[in-house]
C-alpha atoms as a PDB file:
ATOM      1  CA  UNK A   1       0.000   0.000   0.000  1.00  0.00           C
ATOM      2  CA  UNK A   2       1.457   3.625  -1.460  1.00  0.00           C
ATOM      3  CA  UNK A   3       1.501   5.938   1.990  1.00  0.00           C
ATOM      4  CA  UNK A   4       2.434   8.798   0.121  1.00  0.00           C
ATOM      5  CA  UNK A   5      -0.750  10.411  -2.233  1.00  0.00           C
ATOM      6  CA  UNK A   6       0.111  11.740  -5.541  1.00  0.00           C
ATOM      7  CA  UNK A   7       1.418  15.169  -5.310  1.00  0.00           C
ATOM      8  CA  UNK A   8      -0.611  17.112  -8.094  1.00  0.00           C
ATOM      9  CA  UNK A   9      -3.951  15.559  -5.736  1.00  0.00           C
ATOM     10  CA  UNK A  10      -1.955  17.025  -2.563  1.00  0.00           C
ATOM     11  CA  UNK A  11      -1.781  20.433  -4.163  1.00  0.00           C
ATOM     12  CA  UNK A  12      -5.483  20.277  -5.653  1.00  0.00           C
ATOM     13  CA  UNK A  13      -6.178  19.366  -2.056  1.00  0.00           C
ATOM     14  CA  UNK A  14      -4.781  22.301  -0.789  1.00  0.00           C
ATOM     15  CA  UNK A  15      -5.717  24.944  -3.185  1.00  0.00           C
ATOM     16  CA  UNK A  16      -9.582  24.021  -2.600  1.00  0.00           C
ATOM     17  CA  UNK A  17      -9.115  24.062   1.041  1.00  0.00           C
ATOM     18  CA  UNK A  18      -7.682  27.618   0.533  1.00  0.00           C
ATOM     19  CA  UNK A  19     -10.351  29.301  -1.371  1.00  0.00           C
ATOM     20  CA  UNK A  20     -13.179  27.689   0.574  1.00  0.00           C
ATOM     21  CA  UNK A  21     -12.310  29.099   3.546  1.00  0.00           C
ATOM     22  CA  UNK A  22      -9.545  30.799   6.047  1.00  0.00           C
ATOM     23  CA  UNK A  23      -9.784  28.158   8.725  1.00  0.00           C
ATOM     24  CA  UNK A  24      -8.340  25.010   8.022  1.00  0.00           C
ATOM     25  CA  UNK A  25      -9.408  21.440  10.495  1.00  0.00           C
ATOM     26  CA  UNK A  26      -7.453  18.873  10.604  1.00  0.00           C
ATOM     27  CA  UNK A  27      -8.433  15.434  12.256  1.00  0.00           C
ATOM     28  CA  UNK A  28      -7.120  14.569  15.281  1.00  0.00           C
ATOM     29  CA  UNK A  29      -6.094  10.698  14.640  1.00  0.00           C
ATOM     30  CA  UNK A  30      -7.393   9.719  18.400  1.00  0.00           C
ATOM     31  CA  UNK A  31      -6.290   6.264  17.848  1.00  0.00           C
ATOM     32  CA  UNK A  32      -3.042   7.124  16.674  1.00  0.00           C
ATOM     33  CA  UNK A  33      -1.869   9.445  18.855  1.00  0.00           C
ATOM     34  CA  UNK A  34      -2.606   7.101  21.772  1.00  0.00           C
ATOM     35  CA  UNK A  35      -0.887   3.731  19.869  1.00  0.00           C
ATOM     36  CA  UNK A  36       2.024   6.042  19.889  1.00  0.00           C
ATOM     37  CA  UNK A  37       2.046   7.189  23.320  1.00  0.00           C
ATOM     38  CA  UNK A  38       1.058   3.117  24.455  1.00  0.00           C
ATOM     39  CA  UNK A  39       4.032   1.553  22.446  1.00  0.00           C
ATOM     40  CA  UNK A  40       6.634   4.266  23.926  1.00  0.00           C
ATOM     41  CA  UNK A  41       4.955   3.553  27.315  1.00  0.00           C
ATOM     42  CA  UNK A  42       5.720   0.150  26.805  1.00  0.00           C
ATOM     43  CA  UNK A  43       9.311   0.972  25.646  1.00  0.00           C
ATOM     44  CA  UNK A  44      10.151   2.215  28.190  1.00  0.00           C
ATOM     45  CA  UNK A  45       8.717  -0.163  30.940  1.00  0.00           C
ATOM     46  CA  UNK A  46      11.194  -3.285  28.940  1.00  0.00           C
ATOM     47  CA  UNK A  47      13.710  -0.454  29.407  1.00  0.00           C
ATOM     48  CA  UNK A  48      13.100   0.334  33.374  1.00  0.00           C
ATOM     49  CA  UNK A  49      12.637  -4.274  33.231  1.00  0.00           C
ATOM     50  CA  UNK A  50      16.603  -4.572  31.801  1.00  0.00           C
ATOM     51  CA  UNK A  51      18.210  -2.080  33.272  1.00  0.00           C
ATOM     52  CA  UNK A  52      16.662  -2.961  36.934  1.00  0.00           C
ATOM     53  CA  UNK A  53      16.979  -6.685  36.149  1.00  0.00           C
ATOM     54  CA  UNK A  54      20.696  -6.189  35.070  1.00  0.00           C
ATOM     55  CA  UNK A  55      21.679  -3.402  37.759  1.00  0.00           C
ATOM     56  CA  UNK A  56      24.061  -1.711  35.070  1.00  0.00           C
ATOM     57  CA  UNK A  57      23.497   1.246  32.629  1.00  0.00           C
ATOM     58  CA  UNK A  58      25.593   1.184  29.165  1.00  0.00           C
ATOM     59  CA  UNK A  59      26.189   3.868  27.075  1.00  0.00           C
ATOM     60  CA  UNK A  60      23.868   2.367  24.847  1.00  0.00           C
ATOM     61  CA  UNK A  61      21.102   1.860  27.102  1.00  0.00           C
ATOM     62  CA  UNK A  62      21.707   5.702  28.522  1.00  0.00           C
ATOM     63  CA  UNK A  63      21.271   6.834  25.071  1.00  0.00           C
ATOM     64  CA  UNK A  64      18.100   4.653  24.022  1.00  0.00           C
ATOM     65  CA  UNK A  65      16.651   5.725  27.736  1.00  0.00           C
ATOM     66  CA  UNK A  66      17.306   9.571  26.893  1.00  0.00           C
ATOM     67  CA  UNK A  67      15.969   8.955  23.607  1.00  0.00           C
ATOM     68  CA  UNK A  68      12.750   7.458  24.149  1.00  0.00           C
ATOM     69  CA  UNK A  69      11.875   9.875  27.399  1.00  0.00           C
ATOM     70  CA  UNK A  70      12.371  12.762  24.914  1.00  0.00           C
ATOM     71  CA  UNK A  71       9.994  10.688  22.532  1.00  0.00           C
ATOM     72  CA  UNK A  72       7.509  10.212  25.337  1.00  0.00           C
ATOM     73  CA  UNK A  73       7.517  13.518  27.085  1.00  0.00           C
ATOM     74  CA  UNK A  74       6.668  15.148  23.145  1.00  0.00           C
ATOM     75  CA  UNK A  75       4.238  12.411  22.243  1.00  0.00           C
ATOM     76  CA  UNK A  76       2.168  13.531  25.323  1.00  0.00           C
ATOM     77  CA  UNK A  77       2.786  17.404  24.803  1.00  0.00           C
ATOM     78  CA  UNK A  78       1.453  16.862  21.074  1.00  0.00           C
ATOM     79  CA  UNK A  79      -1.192  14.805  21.915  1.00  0.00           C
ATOM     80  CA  UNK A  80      -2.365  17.368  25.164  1.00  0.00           C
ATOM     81  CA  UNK A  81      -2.181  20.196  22.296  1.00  0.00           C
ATOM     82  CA  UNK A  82      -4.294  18.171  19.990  1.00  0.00           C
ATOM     83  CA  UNK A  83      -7.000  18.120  22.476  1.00  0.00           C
ATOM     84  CA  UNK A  84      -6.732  21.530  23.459  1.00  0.00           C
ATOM     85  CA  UNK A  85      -8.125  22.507  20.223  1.00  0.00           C
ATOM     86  CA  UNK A  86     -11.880  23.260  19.510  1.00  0.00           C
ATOM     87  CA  UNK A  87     -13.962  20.127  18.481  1.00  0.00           C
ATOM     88  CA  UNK A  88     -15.858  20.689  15.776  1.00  0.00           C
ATOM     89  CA  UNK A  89     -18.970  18.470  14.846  1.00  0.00           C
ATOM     90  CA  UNK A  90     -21.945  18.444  13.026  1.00  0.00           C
ATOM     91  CA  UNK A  91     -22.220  18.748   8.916  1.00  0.00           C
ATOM     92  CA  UNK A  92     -18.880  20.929   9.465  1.00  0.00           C
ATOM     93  CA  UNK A  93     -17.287  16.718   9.556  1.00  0.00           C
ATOM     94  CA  UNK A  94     -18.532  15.529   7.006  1.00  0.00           C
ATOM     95  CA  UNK A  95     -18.095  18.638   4.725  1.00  0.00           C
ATOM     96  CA  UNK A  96     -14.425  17.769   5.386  1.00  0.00           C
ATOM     97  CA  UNK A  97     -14.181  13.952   5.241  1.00  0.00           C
ATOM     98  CA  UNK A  98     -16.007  14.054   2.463  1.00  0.00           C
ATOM     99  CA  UNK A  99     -13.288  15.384  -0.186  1.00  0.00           C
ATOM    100  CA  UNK A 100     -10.587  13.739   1.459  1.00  0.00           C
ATOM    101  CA  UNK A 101     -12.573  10.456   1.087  1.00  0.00           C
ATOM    102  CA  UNK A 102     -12.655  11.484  -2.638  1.00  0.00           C
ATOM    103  CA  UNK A 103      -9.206  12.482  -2.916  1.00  0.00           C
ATOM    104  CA  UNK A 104      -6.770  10.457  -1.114  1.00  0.00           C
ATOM    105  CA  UNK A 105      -8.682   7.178  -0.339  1.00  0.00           C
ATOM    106  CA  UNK A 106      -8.302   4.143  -2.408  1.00  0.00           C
ATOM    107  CA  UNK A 107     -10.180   0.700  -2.598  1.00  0.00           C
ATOM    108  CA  UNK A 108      -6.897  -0.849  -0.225  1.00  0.00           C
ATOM    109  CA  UNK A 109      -8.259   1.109   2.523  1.00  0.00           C
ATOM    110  CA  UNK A 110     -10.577   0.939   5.208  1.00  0.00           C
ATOM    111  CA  UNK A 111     -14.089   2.406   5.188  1.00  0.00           C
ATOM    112  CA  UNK A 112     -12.826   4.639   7.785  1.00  0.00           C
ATOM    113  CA  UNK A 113      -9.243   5.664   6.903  1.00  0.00           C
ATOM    114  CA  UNK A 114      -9.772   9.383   7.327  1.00  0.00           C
ATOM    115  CA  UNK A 115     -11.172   9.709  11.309  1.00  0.00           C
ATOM    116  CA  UNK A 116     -14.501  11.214  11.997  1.00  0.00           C
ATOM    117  CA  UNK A 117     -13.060  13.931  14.743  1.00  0.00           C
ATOM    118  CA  UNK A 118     -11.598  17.168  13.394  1.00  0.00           C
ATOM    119  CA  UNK A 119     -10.141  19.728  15.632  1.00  0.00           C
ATOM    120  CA  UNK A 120      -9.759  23.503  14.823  1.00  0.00           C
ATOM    121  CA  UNK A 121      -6.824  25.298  15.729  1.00  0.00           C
ATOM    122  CA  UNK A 122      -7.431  28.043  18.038  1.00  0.00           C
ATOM    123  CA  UNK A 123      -5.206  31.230  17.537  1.00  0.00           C
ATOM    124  CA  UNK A 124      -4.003  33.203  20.649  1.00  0.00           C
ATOM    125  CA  UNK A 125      -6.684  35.275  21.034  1.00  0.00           C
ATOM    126  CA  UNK A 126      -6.606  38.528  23.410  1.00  0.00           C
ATOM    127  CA  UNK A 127      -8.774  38.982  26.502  1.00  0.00           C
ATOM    128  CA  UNK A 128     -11.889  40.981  25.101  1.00  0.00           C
ATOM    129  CA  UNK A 129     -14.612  41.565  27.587  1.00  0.00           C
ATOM    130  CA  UNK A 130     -18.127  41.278  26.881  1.00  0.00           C
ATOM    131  CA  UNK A 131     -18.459  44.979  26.234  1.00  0.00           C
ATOM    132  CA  UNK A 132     -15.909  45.064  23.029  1.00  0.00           C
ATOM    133  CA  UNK A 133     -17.514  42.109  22.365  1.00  0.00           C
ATOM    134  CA  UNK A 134     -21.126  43.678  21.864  1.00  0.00           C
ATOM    135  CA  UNK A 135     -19.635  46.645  19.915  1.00  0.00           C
ATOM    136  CA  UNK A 136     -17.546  44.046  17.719  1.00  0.00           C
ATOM    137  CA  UNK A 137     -20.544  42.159  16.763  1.00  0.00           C
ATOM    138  CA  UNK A 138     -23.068  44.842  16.272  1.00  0.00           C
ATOM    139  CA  UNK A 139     -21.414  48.066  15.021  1.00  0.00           C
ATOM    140  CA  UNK A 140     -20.870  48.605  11.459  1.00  0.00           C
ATOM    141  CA  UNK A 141     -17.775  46.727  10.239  1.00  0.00           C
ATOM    142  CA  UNK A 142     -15.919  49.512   8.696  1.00  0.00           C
ATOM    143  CA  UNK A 143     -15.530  50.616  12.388  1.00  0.00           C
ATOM    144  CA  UNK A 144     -14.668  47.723  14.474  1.00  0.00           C
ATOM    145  CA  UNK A 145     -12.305  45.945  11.690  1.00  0.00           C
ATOM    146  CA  UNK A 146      -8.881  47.569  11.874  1.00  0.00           C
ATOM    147  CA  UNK A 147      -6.820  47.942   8.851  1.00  0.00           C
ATOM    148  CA  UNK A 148      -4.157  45.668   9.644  1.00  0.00           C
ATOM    149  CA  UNK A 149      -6.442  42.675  10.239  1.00  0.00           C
ATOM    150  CA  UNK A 150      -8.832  43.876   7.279  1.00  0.00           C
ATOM    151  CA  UNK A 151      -5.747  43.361   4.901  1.00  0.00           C
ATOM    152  CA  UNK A 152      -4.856  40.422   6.432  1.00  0.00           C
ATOM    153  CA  UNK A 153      -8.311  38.727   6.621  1.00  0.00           C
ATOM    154  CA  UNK A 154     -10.344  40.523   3.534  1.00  0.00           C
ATOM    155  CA  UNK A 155     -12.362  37.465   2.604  1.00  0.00           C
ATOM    156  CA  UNK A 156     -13.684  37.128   6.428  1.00  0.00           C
ATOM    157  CA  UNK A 157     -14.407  41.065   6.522  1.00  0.00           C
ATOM    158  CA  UNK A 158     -15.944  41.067   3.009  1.00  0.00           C
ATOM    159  CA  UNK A 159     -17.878  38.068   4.501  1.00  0.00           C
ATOM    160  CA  UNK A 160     -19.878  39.796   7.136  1.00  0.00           C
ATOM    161  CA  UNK A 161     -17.978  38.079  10.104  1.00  0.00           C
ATOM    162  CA  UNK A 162     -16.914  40.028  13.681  1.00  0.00           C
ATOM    163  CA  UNK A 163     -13.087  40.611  13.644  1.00  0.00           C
ATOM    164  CA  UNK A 164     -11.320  38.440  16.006  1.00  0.00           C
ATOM    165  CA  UNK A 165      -8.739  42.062  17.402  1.00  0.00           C
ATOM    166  CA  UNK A 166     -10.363  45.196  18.618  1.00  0.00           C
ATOM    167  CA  UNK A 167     -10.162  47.899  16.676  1.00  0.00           C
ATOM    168  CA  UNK A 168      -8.940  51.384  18.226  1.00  0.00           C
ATOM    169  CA  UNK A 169     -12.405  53.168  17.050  1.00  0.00           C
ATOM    170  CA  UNK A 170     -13.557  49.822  19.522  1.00  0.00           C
ATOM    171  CA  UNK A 171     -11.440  50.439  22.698  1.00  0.00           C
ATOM    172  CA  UNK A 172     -11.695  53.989  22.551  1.00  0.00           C
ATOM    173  CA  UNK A 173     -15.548  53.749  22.388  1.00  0.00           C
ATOM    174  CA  UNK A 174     -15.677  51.356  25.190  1.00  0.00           C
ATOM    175  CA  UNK A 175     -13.702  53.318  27.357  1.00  0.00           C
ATOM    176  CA  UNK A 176     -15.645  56.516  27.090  1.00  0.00           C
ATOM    177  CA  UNK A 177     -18.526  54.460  27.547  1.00  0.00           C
ATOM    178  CA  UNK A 178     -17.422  53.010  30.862  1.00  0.00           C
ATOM    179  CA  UNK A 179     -15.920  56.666  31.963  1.00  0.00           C
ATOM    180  CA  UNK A 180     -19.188  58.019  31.361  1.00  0.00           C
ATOM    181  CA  UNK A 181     -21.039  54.691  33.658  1.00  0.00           C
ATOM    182  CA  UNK A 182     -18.339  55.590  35.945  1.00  0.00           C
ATOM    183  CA  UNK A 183     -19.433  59.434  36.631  1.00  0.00           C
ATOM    184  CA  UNK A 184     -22.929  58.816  36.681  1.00  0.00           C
ATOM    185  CA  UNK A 185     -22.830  55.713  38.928  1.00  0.00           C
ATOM    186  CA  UNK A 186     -21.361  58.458  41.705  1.00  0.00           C
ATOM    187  CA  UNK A 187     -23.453  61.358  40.715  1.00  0.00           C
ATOM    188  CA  UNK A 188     -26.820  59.959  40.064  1.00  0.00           C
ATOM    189  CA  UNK A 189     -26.830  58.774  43.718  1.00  0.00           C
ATOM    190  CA  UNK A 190     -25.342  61.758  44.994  1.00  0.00           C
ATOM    191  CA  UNK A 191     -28.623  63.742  43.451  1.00  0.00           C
ATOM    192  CA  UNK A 192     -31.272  61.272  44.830  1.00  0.00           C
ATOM    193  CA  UNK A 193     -29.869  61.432  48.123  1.00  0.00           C
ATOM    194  CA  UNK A 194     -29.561  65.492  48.393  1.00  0.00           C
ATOM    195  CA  UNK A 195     -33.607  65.584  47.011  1.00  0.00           C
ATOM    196  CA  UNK A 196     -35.148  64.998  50.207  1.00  0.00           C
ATOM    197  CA  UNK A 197     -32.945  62.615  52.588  1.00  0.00           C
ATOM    198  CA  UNK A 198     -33.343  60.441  54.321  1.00  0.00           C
ATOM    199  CA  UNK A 199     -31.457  57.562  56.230  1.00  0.00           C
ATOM    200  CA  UNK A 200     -33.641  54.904  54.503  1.00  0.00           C
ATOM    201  CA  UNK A 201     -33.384  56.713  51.682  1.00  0.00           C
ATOM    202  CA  UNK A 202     -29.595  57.181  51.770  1.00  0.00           C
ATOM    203  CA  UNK A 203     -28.991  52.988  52.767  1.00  0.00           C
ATOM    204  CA  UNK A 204     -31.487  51.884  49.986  1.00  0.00           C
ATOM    205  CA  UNK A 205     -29.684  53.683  47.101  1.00  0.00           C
ATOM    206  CA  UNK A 206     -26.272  53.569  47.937  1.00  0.00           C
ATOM    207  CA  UNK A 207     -27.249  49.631  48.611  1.00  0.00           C
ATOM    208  CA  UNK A 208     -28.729  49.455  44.742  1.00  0.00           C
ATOM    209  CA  UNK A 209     -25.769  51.459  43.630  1.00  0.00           C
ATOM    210  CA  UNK A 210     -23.093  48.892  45.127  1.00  0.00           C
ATOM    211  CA  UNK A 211     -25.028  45.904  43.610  1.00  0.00           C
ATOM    212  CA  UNK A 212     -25.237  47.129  40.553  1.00  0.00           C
ATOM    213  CA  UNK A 213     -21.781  48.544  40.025  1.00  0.00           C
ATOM    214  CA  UNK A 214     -20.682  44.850  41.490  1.00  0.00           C
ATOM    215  CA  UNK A 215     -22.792  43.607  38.780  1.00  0.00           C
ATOM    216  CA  UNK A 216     -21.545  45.135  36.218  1.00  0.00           C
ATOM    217  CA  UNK A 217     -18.002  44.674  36.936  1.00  0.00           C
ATOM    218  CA  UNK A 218     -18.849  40.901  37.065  1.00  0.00           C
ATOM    219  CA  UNK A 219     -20.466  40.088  33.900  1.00  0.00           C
ATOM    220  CA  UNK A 220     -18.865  43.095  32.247  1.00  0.00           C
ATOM    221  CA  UNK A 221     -15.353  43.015  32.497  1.00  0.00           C
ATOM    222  CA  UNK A 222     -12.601  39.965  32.483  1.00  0.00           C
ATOM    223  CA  UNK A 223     -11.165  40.909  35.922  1.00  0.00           C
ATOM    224  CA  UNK A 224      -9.816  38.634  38.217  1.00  0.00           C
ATOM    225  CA  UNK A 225     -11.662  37.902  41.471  1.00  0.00           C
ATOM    226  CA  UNK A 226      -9.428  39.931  43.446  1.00  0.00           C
ATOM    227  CA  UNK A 227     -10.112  42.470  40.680  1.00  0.00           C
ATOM    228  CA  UNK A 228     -13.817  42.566  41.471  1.00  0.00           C
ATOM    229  CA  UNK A 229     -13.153  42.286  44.835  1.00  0.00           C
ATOM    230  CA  UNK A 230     -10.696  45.729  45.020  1.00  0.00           C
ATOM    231  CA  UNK A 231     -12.833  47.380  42.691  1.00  0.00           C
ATOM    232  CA  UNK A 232     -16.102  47.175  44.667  1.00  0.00           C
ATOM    233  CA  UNK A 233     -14.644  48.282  48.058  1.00  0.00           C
ATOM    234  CA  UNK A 234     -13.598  51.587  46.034  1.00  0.00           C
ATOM    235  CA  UNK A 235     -16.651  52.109  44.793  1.00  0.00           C
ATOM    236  CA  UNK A 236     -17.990  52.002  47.965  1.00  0.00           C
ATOM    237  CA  UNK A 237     -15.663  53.837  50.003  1.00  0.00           C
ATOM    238  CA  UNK A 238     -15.732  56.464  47.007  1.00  0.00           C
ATOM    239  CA  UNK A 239     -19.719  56.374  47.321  1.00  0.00           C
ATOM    240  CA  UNK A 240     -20.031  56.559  51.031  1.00  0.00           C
ATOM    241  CA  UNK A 241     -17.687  59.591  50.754  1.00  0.00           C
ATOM    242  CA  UNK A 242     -20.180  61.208  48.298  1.00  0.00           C
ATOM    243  CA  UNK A 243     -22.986  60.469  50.820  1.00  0.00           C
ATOM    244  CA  UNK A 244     -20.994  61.723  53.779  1.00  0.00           C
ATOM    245  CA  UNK A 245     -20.925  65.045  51.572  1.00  0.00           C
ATOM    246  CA  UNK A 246     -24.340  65.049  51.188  1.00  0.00           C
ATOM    247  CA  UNK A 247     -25.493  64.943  54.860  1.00  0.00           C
ATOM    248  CA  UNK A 248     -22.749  67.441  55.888  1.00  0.00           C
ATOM    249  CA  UNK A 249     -24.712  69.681  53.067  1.00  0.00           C
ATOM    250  CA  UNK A 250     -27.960  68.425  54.553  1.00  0.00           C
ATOM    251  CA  UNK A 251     -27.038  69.551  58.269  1.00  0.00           C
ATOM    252  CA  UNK A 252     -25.508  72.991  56.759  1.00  0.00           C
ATOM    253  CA  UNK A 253     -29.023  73.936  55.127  1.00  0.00           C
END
């Protein structure tokens, strides 16, 4: 059996896959990767049997033993970064078995040569919070694709689809957004106090005011617990500031 395709087919291959689509899956050979990491596994337990059996190391046996570890240790790196990649499923399978069926397999093989599980590799993205996220999807696309990545993905942004970096006009937006939450979460509490306070009054805003800042710090922004955590307790040290303000205006009047 010929384990090497015909090249012109390779390249036809190859081509198609190119002007179908940017994103190219690639099947994860399950069974494979795990025959590979069994039969070093067992390698190296005969190895571990000889050496403890004869209670000497040659030169020979140091090198096979470095060797195979190296083998073993990237056998289970590739296979953990095979996995690591997003599954994908579906009609998007079988819309990729399909012409690799058609190309590459011959009546020698098995009805299942090419594997049914396809992975997608999944590029370093950046952290974007749900914010950006929202204005990447839903603004026009001339103003959240940035030049760069519009040059370097024009079929995706002629496409329709949300760019995967955020834009300047993006991050720029967001932040004036969240500047502007920022002043009115402290002043719009500050003005319903001062009309008519009260104690009640004062404990049930500034309450609502710290829940709902907390909430929207949590669902958001990516922060890190200790993030939310640090970020509340200003708020509210910055609010019950504002308040203490208000009643010394209060007992002025």
């Amino acid at each position: 059996m010929d384990l090497y395709p015909d090249g012109q087919d390779l390249i036809a291959y190859v081509q198609r896959s190119l002007e179908e689509g940017e994103e190219f899956q690639f099947p994860s050979f399950e069974f494979l990767q795990r025959l590979n990491i069994t039969q070093i596994q067992v390698k190296l337990a005969k190895i571990k049997s000889r050496i403890k059996k004869e209670r000497d190391l040659s030169s020979n046996d140091g090198e096979l033993l470095e060797k195979t570890l190296r083998d073993y240790a990237t056998a289970i790196r590739d296979y953990q970064f095979i996995r690591g990649q997003r599954v994908i499923g579906g009609t998007e399978i079988q819309d990729r078995k399909l012409p690799l069926d058609q190309a590459f397999q011959s009546a020698e093989d098995l009805d299942d040569t090419f594997p049914t599980y396809y992975t997608l590799h999944q590029d370093a993205k950046e952290k974007i919070d749900p914010i950006r996220e929202v204005f990447m999807k839903f603004l026009p696309s001339r103003l959240t694709w940035s030049k760069e990545e519009r040059r370097q993905r024009e079929r995706n942004y002629m496409g329709g689809e949300p760019p995967k970096r955020v834009s300047k006009f993006v991050d720029y937006s967001v932040r004036f957004l969240i500047a502007i939450i920022g002043g009115l979460s402290l002043g719009v509490p500050w003005v319903i106090i001062v009309v008519r306070p009260s104690m009640l009054k004062t404990m049930a805003v500034s309450s609502s005011f710290i829940l709902f800042f907390a909430f929207a710090i949590a669902f958001g922004v990516k922060v890190s617990n200790l993030e939310t955590l640090i970020s509340t307790f200003a708020y509210a040290a910055a609010l019950f500031g504002i308040i203490g303000t208000c009643w010394d205006m209060v007992a002025w009047q």
